[in-house]
Protein backbone atom coordinates (compact mmCIF):
# COMPACT_ATOMS: atom_id res chain seq x y z
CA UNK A 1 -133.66 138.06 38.41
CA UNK A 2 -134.11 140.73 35.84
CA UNK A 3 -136.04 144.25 36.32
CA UNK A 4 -136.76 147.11 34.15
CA UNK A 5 -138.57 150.47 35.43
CA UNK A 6 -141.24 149.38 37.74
CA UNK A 7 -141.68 146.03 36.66
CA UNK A 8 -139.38 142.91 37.82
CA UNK A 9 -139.66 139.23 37.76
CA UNK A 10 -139.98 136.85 40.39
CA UNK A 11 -139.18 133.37 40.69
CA UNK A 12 -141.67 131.35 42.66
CA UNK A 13 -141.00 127.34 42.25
CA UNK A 14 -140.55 126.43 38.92
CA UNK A 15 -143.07 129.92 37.60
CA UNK A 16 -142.37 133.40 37.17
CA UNK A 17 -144.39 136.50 38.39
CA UNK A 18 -143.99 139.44 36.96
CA UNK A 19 -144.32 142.35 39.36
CA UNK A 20 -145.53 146.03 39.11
CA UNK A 21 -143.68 147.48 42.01
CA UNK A 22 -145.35 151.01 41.70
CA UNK A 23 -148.95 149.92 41.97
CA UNK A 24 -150.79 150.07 45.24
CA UNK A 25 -151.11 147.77 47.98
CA UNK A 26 -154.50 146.30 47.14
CA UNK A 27 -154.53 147.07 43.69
CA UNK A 28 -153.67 143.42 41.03
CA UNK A 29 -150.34 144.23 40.32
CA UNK A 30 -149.08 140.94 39.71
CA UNK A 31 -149.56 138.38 36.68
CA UNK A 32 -147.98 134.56 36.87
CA UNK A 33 -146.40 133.82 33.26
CA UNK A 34 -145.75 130.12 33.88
CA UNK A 35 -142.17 128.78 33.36
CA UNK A 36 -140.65 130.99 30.44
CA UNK A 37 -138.12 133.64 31.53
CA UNK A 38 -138.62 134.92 27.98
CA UNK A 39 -142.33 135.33 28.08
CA UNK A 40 -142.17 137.07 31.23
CA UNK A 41 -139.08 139.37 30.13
CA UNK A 42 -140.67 140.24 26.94
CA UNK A 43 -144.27 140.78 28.84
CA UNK A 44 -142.37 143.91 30.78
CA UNK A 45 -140.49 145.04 27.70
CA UNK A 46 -144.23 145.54 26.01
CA UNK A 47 -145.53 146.96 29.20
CA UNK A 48 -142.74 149.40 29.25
CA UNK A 49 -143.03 150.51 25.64
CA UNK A 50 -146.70 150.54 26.16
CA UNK A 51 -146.99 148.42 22.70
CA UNK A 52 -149.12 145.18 21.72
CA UNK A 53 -147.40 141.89 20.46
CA UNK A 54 -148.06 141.47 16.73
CA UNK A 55 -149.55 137.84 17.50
CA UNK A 56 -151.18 138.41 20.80
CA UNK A 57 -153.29 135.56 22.36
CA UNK A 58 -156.15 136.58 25.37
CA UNK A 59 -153.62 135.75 28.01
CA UNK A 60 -150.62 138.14 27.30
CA UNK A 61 -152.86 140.89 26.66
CA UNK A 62 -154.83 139.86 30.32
CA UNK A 63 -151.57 139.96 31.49
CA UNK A 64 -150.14 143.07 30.62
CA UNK A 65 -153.45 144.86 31.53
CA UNK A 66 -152.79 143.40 35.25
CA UNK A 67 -149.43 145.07 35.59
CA UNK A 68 -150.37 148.46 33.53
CA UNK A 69 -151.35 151.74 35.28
CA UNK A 70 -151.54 153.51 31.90
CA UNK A 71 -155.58 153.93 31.24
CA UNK A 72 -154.98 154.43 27.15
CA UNK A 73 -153.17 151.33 26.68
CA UNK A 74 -155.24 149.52 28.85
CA UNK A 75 -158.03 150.32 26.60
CA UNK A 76 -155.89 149.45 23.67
CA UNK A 77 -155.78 145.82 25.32
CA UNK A 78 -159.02 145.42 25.77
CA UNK A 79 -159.85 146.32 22.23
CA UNK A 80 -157.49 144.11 20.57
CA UNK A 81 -158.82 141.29 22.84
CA UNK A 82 -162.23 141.64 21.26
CA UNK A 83 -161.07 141.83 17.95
CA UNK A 84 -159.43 138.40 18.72
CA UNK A 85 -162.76 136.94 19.89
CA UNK A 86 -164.24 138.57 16.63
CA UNK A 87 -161.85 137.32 14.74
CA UNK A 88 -162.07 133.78 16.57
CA UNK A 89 -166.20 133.35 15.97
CA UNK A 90 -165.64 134.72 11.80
CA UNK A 91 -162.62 132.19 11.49
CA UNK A 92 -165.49 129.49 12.83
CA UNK A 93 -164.09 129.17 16.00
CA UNK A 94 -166.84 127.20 18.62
């Protein structure tokens, strides 16, 4: 269906998977994008470039730290999803 580096997308019913094929048996190498082609595509093109979405929500950046084996931007992920909660509770969220 469409693959770039280690990283392909899967078709599973009406979702798509997208796939780290270089990760180890055992290891979560997998996250289910739902039924966009384009979400998923673009989820491996940021994974690839190692770069963050300028409007990221909590899932895409869960996401693509579930199919990264790159420690630094995993730890970019994670920060940028705290500064969304941050953001989230200053904004007045719940």
């Amino acid at each position: 269906m469409y693959s770039k580096k280690e990283y392909i997308v899967v078709k599973e019913g009406e979702d798509f998977i997208v796939v780290n094929t270089k990760m180890k048996y055992g290891q979560v190498n997998h996250t289910h994008i739902g039924k966009s082609f384009i979400r998923a595509r673009n989820l491996i093109d940021f994974a690839v470039t190692k770069t963050i979405p300028k409007r990221p929500d909590n899932f895409i950046l869960t996401s693509l730290q579930r199919i990264s084996t790159d420690k630094k931007y995993i730890k970019e992920l994670e920060l940028k999803k705290r500064q969304l909660i941050e953001d989230y509770y200053k904004e007045g969220g719940v």
